[in-house]
C-alpha atoms as a PDB file:
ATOM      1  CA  UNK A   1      22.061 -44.523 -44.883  1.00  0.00           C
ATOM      2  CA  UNK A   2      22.667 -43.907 -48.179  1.00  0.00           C
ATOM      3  CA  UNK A   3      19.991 -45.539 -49.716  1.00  0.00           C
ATOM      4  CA  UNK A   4      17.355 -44.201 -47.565  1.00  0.00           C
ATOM      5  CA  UNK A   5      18.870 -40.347 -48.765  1.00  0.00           C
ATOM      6  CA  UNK A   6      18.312 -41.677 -52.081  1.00  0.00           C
ATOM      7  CA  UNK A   7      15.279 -42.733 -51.834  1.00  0.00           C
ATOM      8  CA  UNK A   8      13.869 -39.394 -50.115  1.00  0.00           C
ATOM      9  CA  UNK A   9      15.528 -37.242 -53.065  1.00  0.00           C
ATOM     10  CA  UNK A  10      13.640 -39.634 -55.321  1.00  0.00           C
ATOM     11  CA  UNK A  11      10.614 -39.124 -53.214  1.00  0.00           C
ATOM     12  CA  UNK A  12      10.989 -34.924 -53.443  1.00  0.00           C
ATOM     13  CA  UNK A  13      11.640 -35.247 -56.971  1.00  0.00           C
ATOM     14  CA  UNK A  14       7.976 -37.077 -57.367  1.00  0.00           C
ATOM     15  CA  UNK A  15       6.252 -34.454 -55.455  1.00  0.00           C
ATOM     16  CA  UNK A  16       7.743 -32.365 -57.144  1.00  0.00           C
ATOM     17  CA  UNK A  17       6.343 -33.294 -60.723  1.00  0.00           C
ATOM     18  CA  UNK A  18       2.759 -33.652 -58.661  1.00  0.00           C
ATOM     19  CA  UNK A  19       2.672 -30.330 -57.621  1.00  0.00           C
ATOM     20  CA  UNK A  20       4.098 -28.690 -60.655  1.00  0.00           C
ATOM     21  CA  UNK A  21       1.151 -31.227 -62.321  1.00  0.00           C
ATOM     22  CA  UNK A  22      -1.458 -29.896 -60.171  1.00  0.00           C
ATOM     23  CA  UNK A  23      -0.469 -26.037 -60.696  1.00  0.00           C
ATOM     24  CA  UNK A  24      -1.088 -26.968 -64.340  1.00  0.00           C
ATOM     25  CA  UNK A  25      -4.217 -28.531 -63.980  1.00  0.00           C
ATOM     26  CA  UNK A  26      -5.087 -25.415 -61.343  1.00  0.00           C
ATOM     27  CA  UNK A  27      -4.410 -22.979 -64.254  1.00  0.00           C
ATOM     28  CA  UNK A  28      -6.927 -24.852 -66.494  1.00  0.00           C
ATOM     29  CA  UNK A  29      -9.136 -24.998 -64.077  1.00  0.00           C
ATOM     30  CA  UNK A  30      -9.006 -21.247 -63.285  1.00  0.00           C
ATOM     31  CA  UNK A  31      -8.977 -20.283 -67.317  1.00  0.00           C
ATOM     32  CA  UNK A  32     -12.355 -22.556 -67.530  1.00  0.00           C
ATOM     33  CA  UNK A  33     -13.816 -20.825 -64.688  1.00  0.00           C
ATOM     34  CA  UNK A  34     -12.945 -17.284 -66.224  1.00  0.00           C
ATOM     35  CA  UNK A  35     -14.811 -18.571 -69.407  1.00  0.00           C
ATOM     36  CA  UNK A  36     -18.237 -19.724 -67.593  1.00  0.00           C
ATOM     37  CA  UNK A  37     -17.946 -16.254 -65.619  1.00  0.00           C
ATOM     38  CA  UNK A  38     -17.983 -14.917 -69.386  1.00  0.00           C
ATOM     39  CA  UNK A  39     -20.810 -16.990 -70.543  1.00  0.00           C
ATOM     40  CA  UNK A  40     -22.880 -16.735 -66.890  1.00  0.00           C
ATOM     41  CA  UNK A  41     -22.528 -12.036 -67.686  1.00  0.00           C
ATOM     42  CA  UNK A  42     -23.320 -12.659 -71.114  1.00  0.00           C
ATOM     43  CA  UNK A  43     -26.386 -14.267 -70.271  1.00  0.00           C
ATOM     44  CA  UNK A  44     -27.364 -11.925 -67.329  1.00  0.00           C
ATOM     45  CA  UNK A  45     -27.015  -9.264 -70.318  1.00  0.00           C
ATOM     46  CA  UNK A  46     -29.645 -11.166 -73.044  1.00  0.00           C
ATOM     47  CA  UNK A  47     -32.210 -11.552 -70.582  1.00  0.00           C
ATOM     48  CA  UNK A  48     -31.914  -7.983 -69.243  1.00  0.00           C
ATOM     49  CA  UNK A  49     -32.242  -7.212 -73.156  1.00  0.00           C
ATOM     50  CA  UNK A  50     -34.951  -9.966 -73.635  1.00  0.00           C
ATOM     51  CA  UNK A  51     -36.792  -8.418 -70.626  1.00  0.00           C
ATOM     52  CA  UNK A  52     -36.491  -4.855 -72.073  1.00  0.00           C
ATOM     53  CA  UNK A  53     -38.318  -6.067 -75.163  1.00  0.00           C
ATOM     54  CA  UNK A  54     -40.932  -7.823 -73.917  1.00  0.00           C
ATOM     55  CA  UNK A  55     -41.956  -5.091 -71.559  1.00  0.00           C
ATOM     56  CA  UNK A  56     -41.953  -2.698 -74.725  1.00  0.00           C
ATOM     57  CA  UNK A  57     -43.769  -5.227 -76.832  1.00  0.00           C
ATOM     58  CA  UNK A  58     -46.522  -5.819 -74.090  1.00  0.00           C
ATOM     59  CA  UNK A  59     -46.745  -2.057 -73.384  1.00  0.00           C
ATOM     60  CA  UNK A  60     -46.886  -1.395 -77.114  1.00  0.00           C
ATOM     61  CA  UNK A  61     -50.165  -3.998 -77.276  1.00  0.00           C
ATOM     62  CA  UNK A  62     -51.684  -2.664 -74.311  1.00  0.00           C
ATOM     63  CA  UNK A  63     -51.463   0.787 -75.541  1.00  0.00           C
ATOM     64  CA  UNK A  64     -52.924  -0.486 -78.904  1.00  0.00           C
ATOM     65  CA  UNK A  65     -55.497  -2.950 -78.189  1.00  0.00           C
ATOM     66  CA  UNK A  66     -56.082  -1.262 -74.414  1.00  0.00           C
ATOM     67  CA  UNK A  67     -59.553  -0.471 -75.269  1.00  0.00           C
ATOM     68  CA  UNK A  68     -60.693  -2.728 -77.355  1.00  0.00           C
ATOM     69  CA  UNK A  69     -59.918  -5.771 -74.865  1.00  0.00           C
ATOM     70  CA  UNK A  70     -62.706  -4.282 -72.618  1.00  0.00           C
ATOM     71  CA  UNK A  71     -65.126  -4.618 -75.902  1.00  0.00           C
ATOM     72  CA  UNK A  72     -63.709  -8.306 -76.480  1.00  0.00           C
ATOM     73  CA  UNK A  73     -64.135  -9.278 -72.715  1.00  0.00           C
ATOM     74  CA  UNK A  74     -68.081  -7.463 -73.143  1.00  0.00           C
ATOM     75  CA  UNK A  75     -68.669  -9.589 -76.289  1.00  0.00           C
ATOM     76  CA  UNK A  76     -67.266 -12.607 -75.053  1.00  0.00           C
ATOM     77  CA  UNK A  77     -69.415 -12.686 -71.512  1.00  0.00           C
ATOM     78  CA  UNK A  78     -72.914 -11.749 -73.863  1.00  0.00           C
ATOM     79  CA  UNK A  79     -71.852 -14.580 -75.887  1.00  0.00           C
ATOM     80  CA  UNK A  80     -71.628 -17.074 -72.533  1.00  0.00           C
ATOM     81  CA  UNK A  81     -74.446 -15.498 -70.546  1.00  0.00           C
ATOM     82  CA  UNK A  82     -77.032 -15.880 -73.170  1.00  0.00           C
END
């Protein structure tokens, strides 16, 4: 009877180090997360940003070049239909 008590406190004191193993590894596991989380808002951020620019950019050239793309488009279609 004795051994077999024994052997169950030596059995409770092995889970025990697993679980206080796995809380450890659950606590990396969470602080890894919180970085990608970071990273994943970060990223949502630069392409909002990169989005912002290259609507400006594109709205810049059409404002710019607007008319004469209808004059390049003319010249181009004499130059092929001739």
């Amino acid at each position: 009877m004795e051994s077999r008590i024994a052997k169950l406190e030596s059995d409770v004191e092995y889970i025990k180090r697993d679980i206080a193993e796995l809380k450890t590894d659950i606590r990396s596991v969470d602080s890894r997360l919180a970085n990608i989380e970071t990273g994943i808002s970060s990223m949502k951020t630069t392409f909002k940003a990169t989005g912002v620019v290259v609507a400006g950019v594109f709205s810049f050239c059409v404002y710019v070049f607007g008319s004469y793309v209808s004059k390049i488009i003319d010249a181009l279609n004499e130059l092929v239909l001739k």
